[in-house]
PDB file of N, CA and C in Angstrom:
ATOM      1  N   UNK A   1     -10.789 -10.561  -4.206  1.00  0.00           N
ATOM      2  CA  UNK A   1     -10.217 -11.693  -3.496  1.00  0.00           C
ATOM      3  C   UNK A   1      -9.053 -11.203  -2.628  1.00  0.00           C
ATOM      4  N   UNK A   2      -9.064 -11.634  -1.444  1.00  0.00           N
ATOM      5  CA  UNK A   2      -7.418 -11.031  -0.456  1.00  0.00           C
ATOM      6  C   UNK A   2      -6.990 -12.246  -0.283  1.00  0.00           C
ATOM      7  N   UNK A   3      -5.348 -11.930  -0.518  1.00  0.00           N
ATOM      8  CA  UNK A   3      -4.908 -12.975  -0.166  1.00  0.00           C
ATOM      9  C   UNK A   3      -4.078 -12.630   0.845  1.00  0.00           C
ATOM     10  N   UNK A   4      -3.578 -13.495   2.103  1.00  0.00           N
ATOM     11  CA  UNK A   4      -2.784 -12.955   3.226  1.00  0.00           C
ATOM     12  C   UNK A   4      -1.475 -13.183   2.435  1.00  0.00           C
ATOM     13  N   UNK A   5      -0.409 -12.854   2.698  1.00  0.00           N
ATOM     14  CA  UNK A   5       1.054 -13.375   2.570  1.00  0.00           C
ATOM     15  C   UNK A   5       1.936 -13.569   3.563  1.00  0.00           C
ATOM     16  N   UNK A   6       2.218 -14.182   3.474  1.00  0.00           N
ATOM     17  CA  UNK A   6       3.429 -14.684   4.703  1.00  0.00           C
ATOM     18  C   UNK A   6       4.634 -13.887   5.033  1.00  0.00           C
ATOM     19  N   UNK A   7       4.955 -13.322   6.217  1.00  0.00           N
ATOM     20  CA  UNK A   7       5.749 -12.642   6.617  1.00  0.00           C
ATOM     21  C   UNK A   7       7.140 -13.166   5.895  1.00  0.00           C
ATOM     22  N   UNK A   8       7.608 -14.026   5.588  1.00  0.00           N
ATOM     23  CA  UNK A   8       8.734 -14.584   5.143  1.00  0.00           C
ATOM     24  C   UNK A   8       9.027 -14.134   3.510  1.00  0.00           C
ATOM     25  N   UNK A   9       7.523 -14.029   3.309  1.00  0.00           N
ATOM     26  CA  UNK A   9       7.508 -13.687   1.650  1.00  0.00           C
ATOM     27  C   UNK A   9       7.321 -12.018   1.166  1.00  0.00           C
ATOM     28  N   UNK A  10       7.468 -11.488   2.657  1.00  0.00           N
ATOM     29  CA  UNK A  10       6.781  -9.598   2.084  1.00  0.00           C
ATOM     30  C   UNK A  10       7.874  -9.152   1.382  1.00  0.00           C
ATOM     31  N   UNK A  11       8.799  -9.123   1.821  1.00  0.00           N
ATOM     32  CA  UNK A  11      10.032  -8.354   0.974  1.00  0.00           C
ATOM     33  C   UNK A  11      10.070  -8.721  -0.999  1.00  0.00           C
ATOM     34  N   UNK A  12       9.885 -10.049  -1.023  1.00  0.00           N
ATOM     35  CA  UNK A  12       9.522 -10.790  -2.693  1.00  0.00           C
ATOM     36  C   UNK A  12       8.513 -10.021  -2.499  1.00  0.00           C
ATOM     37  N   UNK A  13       7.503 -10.040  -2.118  1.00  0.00           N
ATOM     38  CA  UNK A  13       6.028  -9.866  -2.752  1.00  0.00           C
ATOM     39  C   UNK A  13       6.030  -8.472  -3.238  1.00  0.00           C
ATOM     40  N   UNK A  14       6.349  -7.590  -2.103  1.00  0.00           N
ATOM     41  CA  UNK A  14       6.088  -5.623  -2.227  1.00  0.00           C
ATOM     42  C   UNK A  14       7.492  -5.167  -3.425  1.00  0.00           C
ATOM     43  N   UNK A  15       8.435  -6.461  -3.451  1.00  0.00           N
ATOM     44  CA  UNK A  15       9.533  -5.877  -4.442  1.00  0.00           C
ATOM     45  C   UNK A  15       8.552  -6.154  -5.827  1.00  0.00           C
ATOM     46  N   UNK A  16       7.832  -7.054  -6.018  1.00  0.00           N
ATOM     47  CA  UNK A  16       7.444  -7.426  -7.414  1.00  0.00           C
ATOM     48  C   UNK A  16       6.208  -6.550  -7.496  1.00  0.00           C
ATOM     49  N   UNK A  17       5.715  -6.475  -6.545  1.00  0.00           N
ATOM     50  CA  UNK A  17       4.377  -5.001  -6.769  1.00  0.00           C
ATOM     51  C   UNK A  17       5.064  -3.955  -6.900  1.00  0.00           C
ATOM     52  N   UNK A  18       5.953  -3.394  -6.573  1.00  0.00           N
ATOM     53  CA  UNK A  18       6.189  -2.105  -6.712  1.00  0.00           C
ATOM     54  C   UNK A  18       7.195  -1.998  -8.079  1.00  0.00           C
ATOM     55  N   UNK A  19       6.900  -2.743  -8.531  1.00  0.00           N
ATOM     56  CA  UNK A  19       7.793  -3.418 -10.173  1.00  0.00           C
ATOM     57  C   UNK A  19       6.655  -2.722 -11.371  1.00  0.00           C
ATOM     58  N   UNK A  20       5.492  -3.267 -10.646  1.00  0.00           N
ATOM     59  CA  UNK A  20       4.548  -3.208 -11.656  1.00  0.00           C
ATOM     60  C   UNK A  20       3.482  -2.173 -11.538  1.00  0.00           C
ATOM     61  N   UNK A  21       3.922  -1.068 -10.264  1.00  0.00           N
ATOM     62  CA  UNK A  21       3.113   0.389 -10.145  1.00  0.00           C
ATOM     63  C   UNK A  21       3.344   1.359 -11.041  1.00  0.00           C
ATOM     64  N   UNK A  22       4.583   1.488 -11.431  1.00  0.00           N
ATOM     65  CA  UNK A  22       4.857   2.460 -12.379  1.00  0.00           C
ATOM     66  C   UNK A  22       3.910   3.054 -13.133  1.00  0.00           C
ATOM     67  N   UNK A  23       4.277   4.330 -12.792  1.00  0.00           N
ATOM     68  CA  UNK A  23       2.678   5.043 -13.617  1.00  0.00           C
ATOM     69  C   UNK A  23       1.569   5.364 -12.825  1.00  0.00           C
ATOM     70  N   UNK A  24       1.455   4.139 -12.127  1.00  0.00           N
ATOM     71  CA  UNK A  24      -0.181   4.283 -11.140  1.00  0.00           C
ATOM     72  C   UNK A  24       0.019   5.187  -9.798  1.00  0.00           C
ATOM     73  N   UNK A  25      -1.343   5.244  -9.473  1.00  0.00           N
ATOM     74  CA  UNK A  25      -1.602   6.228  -8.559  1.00  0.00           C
ATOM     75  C   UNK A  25      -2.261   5.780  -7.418  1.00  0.00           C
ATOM     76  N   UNK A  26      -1.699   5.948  -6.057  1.00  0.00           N
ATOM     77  CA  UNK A  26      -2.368   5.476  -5.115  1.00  0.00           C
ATOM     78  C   UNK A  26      -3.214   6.055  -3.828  1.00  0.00           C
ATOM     79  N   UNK A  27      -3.945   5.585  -3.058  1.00  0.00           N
ATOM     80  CA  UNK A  27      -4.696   6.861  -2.172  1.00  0.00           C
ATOM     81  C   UNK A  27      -4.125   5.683  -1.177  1.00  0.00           C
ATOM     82  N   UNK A  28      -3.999   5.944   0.621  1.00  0.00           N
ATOM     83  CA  UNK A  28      -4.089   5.704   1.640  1.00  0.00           C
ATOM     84  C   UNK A  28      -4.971   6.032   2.579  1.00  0.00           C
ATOM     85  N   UNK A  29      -5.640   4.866   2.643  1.00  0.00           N
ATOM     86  CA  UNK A  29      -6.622   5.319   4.270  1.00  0.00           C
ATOM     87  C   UNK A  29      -6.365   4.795   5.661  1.00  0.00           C
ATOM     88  N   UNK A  30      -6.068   5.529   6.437  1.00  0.00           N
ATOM     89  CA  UNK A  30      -5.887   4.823   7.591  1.00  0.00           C
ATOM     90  C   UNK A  30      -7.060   4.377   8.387  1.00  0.00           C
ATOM     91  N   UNK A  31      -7.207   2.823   8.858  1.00  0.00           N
ATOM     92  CA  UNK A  31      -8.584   3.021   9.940  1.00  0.00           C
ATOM     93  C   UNK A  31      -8.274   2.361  11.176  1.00  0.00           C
ATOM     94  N   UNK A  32      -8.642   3.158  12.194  1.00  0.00           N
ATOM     95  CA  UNK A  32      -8.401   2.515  13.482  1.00  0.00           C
ATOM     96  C   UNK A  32      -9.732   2.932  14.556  1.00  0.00           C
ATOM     97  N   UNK A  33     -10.251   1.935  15.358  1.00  0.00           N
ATOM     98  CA  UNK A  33     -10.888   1.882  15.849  1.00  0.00           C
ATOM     99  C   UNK A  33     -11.254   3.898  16.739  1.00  0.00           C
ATOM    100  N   UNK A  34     -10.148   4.219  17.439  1.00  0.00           N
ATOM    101  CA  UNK A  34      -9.434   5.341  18.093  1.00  0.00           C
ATOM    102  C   UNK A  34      -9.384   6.159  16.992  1.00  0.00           C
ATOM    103  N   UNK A  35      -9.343   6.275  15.909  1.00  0.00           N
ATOM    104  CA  UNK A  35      -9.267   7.417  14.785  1.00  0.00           C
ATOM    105  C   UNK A  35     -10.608   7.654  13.822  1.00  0.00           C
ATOM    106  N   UNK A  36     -11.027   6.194  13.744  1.00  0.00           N
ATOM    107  CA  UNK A  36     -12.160   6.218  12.528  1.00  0.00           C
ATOM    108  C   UNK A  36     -11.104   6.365  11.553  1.00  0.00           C
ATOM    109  N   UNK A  37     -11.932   6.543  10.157  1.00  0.00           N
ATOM    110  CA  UNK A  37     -10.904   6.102   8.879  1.00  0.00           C
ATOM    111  C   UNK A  37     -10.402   7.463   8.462  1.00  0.00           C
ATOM    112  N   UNK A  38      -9.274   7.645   8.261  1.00  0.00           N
ATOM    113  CA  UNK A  38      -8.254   8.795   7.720  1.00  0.00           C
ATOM    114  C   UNK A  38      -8.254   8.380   6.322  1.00  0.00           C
ATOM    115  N   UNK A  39      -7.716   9.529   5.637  1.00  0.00           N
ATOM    116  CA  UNK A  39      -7.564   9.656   4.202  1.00  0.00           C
ATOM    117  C   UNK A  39      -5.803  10.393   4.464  1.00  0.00           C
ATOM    118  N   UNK A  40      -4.703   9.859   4.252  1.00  0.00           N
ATOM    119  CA  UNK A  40      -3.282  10.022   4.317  1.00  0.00           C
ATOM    120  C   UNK A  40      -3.169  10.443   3.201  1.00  0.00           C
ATOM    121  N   UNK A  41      -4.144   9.984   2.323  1.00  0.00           N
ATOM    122  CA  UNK A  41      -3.035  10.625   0.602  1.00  0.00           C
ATOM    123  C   UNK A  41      -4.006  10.415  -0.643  1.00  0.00           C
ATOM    124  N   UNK A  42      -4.341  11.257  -1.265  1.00  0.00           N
ATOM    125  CA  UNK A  42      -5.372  10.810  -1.709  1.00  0.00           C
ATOM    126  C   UNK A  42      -4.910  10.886  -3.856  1.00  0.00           C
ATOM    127  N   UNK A  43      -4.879   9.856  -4.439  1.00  0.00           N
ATOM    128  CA  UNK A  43      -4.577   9.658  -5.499  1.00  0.00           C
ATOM    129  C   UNK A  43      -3.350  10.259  -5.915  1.00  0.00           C
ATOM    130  N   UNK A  44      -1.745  10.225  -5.332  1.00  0.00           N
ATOM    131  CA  UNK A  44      -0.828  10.902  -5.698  1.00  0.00           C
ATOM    132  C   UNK A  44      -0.049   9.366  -6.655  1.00  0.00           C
ATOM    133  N   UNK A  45       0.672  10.224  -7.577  1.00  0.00           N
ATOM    134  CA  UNK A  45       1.592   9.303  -7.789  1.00  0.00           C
ATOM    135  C   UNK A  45       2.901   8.603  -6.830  1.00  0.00           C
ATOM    136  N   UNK A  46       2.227   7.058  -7.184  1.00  0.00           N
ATOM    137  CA  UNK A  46       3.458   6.288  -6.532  1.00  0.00           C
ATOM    138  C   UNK A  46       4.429   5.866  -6.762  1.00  0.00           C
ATOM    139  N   UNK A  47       5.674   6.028  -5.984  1.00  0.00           N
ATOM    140  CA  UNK A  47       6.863   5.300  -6.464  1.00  0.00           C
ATOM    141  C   UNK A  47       7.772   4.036  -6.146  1.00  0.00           C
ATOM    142  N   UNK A  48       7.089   3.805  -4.713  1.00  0.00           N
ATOM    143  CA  UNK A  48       6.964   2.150  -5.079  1.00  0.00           C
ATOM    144  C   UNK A  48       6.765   1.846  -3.041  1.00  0.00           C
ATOM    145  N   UNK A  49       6.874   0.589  -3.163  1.00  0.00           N
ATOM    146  CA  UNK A  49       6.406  -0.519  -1.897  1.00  0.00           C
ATOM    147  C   UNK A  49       7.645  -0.960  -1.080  1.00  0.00           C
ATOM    148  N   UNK A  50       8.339  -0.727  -0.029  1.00  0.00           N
ATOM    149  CA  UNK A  50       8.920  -1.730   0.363  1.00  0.00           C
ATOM    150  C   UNK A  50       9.156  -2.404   1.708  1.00  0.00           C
ATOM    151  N   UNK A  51       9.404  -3.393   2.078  1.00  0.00           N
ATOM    152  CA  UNK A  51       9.309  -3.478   3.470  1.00  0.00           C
ATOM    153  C   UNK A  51      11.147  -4.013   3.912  1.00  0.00           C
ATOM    154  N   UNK A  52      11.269  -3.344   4.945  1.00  0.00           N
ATOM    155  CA  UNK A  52      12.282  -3.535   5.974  1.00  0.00           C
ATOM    156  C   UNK A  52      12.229  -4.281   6.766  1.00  0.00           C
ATOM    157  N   UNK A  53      13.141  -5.629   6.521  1.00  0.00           N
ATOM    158  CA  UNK A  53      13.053  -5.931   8.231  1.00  0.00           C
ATOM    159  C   UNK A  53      13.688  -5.620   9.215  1.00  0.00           C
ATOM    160  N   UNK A  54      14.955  -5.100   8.744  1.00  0.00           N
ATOM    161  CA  UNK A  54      15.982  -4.648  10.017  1.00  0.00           C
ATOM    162  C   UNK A  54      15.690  -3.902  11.170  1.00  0.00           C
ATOM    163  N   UNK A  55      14.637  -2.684  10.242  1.00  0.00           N
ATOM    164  CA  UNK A  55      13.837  -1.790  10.739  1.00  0.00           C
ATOM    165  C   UNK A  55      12.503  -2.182  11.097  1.00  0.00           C
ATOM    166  N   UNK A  56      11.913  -3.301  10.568  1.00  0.00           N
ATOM    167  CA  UNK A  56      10.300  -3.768  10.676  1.00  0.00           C
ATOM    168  C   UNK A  56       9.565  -2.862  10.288  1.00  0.00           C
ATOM    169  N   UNK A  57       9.318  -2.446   9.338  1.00  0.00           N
ATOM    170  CA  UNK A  57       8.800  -1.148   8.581  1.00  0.00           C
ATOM    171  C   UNK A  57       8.568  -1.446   7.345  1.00  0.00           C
ATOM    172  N   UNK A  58       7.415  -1.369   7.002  1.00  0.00           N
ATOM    173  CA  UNK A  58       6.518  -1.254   5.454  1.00  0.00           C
ATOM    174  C   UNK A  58       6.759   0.410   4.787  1.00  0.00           C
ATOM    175  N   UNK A  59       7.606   0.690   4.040  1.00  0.00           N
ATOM    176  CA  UNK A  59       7.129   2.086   3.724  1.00  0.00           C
ATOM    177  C   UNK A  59       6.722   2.078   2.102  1.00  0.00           C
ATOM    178  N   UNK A  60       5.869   2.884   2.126  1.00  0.00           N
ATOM    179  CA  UNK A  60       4.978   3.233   1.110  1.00  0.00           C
ATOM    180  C   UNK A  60       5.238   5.189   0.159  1.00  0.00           C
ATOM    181  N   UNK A  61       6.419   4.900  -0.966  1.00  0.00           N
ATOM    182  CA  UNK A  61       6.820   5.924  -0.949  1.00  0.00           C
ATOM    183  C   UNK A  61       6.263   6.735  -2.378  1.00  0.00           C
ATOM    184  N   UNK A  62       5.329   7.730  -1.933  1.00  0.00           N
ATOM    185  CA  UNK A  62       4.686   8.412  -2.722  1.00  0.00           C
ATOM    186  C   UNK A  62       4.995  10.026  -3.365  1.00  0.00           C
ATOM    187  N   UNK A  63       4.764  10.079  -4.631  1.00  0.00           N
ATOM    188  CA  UNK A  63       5.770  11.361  -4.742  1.00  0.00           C
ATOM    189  C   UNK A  63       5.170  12.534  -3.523  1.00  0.00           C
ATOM    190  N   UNK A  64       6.125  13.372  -2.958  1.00  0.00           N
ATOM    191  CA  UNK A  64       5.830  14.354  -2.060  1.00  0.00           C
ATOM    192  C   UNK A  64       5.526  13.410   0.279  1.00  0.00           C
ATOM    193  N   UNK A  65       5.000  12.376  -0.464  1.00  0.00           N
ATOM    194  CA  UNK A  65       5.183  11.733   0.965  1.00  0.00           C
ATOM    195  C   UNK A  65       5.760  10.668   1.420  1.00  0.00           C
ATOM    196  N   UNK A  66       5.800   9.801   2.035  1.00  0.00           N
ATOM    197  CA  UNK A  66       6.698   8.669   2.540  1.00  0.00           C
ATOM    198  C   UNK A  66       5.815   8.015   3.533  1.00  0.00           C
ATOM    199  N   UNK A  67       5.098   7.267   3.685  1.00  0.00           N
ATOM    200  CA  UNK A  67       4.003   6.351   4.409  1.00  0.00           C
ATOM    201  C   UNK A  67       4.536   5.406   5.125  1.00  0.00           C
ATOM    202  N   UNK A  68       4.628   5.602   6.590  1.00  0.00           N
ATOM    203  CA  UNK A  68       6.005   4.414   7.459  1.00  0.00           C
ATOM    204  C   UNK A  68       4.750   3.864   8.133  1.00  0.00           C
ATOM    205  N   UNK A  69       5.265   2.678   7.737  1.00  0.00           N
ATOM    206  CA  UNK A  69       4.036   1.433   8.961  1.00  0.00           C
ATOM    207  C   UNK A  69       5.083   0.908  10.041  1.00  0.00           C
ATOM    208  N   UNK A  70       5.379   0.752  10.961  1.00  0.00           N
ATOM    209  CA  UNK A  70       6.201   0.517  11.889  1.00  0.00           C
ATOM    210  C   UNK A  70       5.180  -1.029  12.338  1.00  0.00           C
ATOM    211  N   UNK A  71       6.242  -2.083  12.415  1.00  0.00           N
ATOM    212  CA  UNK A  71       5.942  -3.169  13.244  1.00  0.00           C
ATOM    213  C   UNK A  71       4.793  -3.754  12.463  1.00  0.00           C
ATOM    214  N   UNK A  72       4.478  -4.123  11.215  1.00  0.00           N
ATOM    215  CA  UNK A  72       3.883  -4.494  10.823  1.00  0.00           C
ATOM    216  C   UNK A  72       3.161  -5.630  10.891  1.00  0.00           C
ATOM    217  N   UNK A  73       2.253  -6.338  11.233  1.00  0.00           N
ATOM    218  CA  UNK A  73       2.206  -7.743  11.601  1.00  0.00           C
ATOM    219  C   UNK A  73       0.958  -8.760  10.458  1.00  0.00           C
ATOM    220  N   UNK A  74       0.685  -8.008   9.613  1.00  0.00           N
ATOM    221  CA  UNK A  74      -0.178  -8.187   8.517  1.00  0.00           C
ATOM    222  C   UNK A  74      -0.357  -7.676   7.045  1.00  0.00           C
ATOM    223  N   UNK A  75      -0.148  -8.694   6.190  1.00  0.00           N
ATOM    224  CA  UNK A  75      -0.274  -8.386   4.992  1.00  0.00           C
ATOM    225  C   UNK A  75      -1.088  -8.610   4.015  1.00  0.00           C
ATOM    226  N   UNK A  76      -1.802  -7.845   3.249  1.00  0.00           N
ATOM    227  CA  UNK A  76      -2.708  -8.741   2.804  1.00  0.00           C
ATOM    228  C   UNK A  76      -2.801  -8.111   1.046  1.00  0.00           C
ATOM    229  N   UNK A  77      -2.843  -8.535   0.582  1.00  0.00           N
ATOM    230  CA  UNK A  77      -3.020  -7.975  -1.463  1.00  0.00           C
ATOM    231  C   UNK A  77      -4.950  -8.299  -1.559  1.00  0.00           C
ATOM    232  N   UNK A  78      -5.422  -7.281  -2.234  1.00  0.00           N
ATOM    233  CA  UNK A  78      -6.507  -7.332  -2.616  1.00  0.00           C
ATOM    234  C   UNK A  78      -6.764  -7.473  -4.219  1.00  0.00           C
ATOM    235  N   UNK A  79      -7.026  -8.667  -5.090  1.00  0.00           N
ATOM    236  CA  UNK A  79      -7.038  -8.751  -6.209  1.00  0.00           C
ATOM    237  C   UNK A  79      -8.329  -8.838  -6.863  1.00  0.00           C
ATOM    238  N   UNK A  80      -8.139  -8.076  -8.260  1.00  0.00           N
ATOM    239  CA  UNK A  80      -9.019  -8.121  -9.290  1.00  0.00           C
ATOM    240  C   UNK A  80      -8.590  -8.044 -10.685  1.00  0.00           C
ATOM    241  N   UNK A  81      -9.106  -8.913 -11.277  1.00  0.00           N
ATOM    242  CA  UNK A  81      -8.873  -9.604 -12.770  1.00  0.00           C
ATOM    243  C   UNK A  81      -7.322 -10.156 -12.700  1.00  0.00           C
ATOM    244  N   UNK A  82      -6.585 -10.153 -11.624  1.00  0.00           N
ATOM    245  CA  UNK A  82      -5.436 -10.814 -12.074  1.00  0.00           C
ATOM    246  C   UNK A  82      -4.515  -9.961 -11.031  1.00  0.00           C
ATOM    247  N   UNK A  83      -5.062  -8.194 -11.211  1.00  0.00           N
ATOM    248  CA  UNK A  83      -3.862  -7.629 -10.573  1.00  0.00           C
ATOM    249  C   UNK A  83      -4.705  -6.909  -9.520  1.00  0.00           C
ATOM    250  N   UNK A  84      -3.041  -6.391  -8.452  1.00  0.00           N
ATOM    251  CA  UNK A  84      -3.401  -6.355  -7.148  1.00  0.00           C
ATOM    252  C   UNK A  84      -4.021  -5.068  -7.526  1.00  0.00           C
ATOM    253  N   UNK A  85      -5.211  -4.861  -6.539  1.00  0.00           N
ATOM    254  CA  UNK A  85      -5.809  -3.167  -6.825  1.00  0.00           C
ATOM    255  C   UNK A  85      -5.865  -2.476  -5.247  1.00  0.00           C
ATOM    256  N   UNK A  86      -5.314  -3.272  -3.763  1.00  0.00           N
ATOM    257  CA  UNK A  86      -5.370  -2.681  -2.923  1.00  0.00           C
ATOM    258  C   UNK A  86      -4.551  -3.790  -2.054  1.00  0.00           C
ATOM    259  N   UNK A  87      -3.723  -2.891  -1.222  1.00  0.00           N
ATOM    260  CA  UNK A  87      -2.582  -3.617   0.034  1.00  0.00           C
ATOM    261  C   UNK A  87      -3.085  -3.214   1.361  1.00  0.00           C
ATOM    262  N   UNK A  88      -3.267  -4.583   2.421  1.00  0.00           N
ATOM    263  CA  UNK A  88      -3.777  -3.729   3.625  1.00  0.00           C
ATOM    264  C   UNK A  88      -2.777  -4.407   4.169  1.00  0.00           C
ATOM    265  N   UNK A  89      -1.949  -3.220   5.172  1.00  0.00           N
ATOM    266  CA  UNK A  89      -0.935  -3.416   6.549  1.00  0.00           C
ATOM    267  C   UNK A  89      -1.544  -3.072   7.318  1.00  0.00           C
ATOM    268  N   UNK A  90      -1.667  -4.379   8.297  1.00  0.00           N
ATOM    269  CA  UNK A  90      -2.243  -4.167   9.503  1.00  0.00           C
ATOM    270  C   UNK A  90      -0.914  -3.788  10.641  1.00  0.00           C
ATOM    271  N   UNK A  91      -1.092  -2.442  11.361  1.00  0.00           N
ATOM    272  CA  UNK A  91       0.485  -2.691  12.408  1.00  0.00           C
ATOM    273  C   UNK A  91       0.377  -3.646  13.465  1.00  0.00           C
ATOM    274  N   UNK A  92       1.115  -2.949  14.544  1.00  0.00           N
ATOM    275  CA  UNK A  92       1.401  -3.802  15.674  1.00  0.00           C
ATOM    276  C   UNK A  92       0.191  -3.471  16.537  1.00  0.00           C
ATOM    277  N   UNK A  93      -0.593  -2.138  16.542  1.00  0.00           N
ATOM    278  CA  UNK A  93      -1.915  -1.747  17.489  1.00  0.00           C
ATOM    279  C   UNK A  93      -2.977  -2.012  16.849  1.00  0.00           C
ATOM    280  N   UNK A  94      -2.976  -2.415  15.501  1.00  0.00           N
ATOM    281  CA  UNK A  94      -4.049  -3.404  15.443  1.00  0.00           C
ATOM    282  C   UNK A  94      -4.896  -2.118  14.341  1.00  0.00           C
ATOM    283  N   UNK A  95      -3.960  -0.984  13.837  1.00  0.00           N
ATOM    284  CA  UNK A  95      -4.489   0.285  12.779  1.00  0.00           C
ATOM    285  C   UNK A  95      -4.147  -0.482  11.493  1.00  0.00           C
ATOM    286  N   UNK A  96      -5.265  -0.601  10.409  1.00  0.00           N
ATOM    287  CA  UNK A  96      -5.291  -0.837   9.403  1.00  0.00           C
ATOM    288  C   UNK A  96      -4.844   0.148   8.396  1.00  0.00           C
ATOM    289  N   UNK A  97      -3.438  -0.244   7.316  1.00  0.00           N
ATOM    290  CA  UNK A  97      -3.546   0.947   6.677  1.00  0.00           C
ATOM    291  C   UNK A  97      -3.690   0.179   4.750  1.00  0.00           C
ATOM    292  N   UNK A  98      -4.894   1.297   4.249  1.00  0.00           N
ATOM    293  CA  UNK A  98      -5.285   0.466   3.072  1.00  0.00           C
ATOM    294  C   UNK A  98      -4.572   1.254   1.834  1.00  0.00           C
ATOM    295  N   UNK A  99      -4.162   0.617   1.259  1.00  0.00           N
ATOM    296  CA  UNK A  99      -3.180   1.419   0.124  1.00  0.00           C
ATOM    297  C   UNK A  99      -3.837   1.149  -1.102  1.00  0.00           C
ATOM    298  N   UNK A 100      -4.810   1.670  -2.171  1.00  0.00           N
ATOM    299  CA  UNK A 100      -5.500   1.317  -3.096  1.00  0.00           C
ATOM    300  C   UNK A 100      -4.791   2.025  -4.092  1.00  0.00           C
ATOM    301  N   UNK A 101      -4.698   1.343  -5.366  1.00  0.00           N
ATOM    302  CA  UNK A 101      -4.416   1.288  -7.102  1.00  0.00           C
ATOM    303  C   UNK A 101      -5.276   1.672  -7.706  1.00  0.00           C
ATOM    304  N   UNK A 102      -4.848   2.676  -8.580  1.00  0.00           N
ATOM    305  CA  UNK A 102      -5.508   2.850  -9.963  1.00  0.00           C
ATOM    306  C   UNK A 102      -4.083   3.814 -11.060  1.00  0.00           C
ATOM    307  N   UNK A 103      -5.053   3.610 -12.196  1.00  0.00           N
ATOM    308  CA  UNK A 103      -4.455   3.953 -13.343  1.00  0.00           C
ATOM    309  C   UNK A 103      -4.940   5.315 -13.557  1.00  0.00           C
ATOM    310  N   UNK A 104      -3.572   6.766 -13.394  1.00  0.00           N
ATOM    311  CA  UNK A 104      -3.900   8.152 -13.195  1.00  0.00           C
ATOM    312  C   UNK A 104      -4.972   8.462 -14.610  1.00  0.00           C
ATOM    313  N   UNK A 105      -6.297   9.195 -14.498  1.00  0.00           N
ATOM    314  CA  UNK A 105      -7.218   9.748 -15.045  1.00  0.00           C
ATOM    315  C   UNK A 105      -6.226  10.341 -16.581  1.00  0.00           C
ATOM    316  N   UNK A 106      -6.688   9.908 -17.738  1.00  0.00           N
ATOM    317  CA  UNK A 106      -6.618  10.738 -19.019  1.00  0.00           C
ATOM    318  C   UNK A 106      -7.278  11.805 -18.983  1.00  0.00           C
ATOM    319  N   UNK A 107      -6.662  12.639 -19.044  1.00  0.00           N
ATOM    320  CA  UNK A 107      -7.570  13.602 -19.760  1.00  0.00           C
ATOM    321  C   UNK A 107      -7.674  13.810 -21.185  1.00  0.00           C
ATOM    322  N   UNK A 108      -8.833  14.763 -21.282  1.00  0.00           N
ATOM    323  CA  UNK A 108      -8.850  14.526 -23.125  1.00  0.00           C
ATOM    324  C   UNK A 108      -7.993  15.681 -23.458  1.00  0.00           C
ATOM    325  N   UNK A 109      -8.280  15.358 -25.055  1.00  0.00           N
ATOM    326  CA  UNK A 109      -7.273  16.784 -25.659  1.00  0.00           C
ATOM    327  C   UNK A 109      -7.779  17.720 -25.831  1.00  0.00           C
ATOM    328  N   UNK A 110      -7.091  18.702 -25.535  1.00  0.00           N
ATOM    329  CA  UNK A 110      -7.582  20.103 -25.771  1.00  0.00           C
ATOM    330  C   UNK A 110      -7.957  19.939 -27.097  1.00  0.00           C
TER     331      UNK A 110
END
């Protein structure tokens, strides 16, 4: 299910998601018509969501990278069973960037 959110509400919304990442691991794909779909990051641990308005900037800060959406004009949460499992920022040129959830792989015991 996606739900859009209202520009008025991103700063609440990405503060209370990035509340509840801890632990999880996220991949980024970028897709734009002019690029086809990029892979920015692929299952690193995340450390959280936030958006700027002073700056108008979504950043997405992952251990080792820092994911800047400039001019953001779309938000959207992708849900399943309850919790969000993927964020799409759409920018200002109209590049989709998809930020997907999961819970980092167990491994077994030696």
């Amino acid at each position: 299910m996606n739900q859009k959110i209202d520009k008025s509400e991103w700063r609440a919304a990405l503060d209370t998601l990035s509340k509840s990442l801890s632990g999880k691991q996220a991949e980024i794909e970028i897709a734009a018509l002019s690029l086809g779909d990029q892979i920015a990051a692929e299952w690193v641990p995340i450390i959280g969501i936030a958006y700027d308005h002073k700056d108008d900037i979504v950043e997405v800060a992952l251990e080792g990278l820092d994911h800047i959406i400039s001019h953001p004009r779309e938000l959207h949460f992708q849900q399943q069973g309850g919790l969000v499992s993927a964020l799409e920022i759409v920018d200002a040129d109209g590049v989709r960037n998809i930020v997907k959830f999961r819970e980092p792989l167990m491994l077994p015991a030696p």
